[in-house]
PDB file of N, CA and C in Angstrom:
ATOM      1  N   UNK A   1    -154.976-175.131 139.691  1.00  0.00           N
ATOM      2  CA  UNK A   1    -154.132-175.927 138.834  1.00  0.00           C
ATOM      3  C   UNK A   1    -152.717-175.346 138.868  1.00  0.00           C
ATOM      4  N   UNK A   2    -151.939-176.157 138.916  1.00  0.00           N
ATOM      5  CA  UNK A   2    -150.152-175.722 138.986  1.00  0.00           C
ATOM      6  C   UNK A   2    -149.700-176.223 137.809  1.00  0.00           C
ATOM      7  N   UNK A   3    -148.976-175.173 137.682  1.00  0.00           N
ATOM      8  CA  UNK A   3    -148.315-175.419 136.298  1.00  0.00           C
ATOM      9  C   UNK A   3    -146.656-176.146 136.670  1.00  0.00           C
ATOM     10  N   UNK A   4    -146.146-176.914 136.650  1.00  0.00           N
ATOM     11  CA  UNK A   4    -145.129-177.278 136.428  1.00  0.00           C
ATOM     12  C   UNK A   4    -144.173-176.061 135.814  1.00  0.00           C
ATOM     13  N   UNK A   5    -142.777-176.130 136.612  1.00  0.00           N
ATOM     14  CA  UNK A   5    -142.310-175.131 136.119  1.00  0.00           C
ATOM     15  C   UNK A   5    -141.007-175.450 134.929  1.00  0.00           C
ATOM     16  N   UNK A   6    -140.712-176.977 135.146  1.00  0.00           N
ATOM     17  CA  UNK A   6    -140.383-177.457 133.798  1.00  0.00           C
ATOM     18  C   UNK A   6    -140.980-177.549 132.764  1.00  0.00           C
ATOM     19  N   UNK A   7    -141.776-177.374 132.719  1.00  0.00           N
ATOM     20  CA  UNK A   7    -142.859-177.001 131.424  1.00  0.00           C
ATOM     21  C   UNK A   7    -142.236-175.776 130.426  1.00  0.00           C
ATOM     22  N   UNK A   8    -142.074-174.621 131.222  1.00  0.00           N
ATOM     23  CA  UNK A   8    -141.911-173.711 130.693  1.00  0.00           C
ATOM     24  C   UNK A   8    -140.335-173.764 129.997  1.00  0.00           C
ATOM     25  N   UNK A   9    -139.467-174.714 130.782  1.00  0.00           N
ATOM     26  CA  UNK A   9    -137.927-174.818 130.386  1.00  0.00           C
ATOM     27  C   UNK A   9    -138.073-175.247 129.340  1.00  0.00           C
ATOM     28  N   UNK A  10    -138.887-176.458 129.154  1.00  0.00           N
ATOM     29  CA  UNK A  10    -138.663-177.505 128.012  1.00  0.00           C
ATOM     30  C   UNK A  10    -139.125-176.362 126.441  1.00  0.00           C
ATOM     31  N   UNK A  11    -140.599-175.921 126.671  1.00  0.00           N
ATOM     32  CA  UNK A  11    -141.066-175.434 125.928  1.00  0.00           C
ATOM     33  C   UNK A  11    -140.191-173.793 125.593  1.00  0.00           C
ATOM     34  N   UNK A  12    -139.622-173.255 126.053  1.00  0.00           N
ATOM     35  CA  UNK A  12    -138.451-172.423 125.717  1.00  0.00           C
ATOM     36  C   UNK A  12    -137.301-173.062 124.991  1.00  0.00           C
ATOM     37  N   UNK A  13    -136.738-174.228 125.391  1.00  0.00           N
ATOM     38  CA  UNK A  13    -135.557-175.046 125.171  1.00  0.00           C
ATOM     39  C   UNK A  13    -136.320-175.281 123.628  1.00  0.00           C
ATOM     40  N   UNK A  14    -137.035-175.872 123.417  1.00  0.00           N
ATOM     41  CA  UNK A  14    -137.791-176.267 122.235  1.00  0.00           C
ATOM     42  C   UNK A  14    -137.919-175.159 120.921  1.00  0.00           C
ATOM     43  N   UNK A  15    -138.359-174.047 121.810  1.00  0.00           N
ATOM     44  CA  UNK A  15    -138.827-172.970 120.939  1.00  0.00           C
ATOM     45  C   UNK A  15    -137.204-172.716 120.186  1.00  0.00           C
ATOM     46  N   UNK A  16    -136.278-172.166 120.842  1.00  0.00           N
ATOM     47  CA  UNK A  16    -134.668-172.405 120.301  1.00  0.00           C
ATOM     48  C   UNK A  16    -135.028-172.954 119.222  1.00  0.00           C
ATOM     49  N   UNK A  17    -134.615-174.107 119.629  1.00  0.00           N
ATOM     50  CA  UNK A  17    -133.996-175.173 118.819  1.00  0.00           C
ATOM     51  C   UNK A  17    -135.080-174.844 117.280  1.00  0.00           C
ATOM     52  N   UNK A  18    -135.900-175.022 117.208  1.00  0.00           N
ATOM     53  CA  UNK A  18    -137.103-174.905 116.399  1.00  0.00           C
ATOM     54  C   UNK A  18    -136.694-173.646 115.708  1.00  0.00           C
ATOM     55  N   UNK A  19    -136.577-172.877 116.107  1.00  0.00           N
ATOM     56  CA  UNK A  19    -135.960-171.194 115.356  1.00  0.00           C
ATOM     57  C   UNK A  19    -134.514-171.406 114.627  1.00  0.00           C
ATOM     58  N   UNK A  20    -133.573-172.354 115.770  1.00  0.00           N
ATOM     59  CA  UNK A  20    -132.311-172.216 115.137  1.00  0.00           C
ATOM     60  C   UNK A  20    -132.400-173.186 113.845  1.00  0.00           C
ATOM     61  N   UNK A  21    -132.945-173.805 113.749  1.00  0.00           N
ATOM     62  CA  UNK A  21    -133.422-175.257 112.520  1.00  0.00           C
ATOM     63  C   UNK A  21    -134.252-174.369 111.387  1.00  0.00           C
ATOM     64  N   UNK A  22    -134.732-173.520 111.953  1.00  0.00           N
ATOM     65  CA  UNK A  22    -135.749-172.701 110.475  1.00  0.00           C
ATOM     66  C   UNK A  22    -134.636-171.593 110.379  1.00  0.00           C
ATOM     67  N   UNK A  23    -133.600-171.291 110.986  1.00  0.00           N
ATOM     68  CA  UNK A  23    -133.310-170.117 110.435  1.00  0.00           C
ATOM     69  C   UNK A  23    -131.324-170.188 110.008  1.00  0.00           C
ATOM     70  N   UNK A  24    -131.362-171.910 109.773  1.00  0.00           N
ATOM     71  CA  UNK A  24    -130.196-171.849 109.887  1.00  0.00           C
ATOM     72  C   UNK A  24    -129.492-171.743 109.193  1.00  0.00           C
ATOM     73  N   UNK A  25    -129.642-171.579 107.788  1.00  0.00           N
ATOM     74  CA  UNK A  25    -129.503-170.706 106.701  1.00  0.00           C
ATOM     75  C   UNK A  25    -128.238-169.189 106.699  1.00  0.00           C
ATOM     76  N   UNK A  26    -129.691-168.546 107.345  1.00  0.00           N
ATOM     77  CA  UNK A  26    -129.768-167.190 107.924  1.00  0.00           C
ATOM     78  C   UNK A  26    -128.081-166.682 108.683  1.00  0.00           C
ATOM     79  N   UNK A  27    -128.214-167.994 110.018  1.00  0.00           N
ATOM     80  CA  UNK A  27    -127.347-167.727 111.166  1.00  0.00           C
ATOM     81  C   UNK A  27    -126.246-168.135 110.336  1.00  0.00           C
ATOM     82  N   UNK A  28    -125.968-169.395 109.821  1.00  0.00           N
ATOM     83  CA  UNK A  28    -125.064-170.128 109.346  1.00  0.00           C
ATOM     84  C   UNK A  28    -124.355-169.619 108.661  1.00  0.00           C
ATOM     85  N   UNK A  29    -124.659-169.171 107.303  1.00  0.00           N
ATOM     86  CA  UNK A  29    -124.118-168.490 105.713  1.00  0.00           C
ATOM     87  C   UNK A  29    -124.565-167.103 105.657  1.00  0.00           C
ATOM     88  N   UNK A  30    -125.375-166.271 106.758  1.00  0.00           N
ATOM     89  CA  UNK A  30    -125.469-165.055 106.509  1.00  0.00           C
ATOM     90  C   UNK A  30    -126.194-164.534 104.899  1.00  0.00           C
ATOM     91  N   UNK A  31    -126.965-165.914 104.829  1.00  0.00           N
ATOM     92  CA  UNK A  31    -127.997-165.632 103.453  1.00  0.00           C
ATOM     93  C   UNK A  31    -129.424-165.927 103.606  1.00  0.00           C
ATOM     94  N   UNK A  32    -130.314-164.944 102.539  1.00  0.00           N
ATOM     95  CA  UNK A  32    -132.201-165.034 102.705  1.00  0.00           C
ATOM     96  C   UNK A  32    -132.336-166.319 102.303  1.00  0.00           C
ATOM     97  N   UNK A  33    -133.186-165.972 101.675  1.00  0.00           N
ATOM     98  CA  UNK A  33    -134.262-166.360 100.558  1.00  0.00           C
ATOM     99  C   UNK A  33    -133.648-166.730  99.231  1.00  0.00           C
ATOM    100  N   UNK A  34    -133.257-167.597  98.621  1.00  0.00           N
ATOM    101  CA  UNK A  34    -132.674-168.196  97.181  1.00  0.00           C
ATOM    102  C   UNK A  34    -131.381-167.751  97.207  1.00  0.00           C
ATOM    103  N   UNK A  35    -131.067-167.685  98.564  1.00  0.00           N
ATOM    104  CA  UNK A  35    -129.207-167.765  98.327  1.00  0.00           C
ATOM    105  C   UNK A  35    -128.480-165.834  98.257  1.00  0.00           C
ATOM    106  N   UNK A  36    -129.726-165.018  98.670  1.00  0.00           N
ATOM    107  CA  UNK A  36    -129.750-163.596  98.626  1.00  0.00           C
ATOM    108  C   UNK A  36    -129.009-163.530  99.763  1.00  0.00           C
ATOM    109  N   UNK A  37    -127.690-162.935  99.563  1.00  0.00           N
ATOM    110  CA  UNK A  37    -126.424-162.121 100.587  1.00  0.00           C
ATOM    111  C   UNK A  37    -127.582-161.401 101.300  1.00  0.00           C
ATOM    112  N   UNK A  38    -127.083-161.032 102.831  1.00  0.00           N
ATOM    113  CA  UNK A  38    -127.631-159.813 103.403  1.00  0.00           C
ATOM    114  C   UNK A  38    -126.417-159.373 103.938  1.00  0.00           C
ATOM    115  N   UNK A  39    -126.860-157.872 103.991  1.00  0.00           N
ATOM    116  CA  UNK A  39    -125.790-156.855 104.023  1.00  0.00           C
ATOM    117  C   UNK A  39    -125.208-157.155 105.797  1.00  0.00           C
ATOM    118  N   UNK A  40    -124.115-157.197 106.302  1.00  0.00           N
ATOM    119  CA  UNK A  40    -123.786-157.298 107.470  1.00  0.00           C
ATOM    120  C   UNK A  40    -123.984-156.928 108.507  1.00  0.00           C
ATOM    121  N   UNK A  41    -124.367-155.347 108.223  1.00  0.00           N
ATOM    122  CA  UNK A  41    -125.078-154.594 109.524  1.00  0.00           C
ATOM    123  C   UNK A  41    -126.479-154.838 109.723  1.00  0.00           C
ATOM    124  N   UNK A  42    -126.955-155.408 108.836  1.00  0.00           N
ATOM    125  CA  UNK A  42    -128.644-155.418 108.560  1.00  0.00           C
ATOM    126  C   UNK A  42    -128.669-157.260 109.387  1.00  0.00           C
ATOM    127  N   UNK A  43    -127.906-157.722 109.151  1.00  0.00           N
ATOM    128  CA  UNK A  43    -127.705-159.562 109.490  1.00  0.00           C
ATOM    129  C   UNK A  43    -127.293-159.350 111.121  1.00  0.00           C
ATOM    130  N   UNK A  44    -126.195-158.380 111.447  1.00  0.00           N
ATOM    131  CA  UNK A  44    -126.196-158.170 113.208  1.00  0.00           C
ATOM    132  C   UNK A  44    -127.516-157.692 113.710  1.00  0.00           C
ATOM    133  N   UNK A  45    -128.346-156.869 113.220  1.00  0.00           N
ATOM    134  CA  UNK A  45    -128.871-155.944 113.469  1.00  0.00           C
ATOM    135  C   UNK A  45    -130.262-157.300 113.913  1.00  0.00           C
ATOM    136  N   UNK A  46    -130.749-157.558 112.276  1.00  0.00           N
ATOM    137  CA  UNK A  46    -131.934-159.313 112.445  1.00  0.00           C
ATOM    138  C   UNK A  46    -131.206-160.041 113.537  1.00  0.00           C
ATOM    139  N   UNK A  47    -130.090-160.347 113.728  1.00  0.00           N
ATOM    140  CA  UNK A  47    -130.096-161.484 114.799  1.00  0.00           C
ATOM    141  C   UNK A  47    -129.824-161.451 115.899  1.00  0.00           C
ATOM    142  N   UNK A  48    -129.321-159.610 116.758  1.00  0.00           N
ATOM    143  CA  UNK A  48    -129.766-159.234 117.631  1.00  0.00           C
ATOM    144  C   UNK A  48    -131.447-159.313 118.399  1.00  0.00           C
ATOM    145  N   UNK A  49    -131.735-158.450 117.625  1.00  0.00           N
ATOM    146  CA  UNK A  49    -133.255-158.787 117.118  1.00  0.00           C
ATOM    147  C   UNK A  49    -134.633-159.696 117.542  1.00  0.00           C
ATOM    148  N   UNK A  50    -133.767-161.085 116.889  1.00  0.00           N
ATOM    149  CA  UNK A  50    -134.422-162.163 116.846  1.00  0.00           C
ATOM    150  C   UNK A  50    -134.564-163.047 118.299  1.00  0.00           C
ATOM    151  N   UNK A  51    -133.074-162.799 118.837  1.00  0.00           N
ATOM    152  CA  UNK A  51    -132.539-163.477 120.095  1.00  0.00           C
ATOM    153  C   UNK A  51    -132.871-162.626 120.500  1.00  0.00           C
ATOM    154  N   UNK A  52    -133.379-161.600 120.959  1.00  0.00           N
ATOM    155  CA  UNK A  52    -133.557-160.507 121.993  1.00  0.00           C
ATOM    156  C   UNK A  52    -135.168-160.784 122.312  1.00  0.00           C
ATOM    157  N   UNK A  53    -136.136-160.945 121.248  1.00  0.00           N
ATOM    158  CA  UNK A  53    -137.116-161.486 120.899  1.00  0.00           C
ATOM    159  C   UNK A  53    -137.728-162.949 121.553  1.00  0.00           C
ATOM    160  N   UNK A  54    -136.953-164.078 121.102  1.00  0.00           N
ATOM    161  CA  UNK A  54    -136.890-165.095 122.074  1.00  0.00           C
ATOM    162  C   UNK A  54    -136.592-165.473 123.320  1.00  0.00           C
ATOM    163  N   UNK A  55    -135.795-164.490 123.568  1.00  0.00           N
ATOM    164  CA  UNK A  55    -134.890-164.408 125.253  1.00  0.00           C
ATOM    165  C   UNK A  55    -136.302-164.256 126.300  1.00  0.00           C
TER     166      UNK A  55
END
């Protein structure tokens, strides 16, 4: 069985988008959970992190 190798684009391309939509909050305003500031080095640090993670 062959896997199509657009398969894997789409479903990467997807996965993105899907992370940037749940976390856009986060990326956007640099805030948690009920509007909770996060500290700046701790917010580079998560979204290094996160994208390093997905990459």
């Amino acid at each position: 069985m062959k896997t199509d190798p657009w398969f894997y684009s789409a479903t990467g391309a997807s996965f993105l988008v899907i992370m940037l939509v749940g976390f856009r909050a986060f990326v956007t305003r640099e805030t948690g959970d009920a509007g909770r500031v996060i500290d700046p080095t701790i917010f580079r640090l998560d979204l290094i992190h996160g994208l390093a993670i997905a990459a």
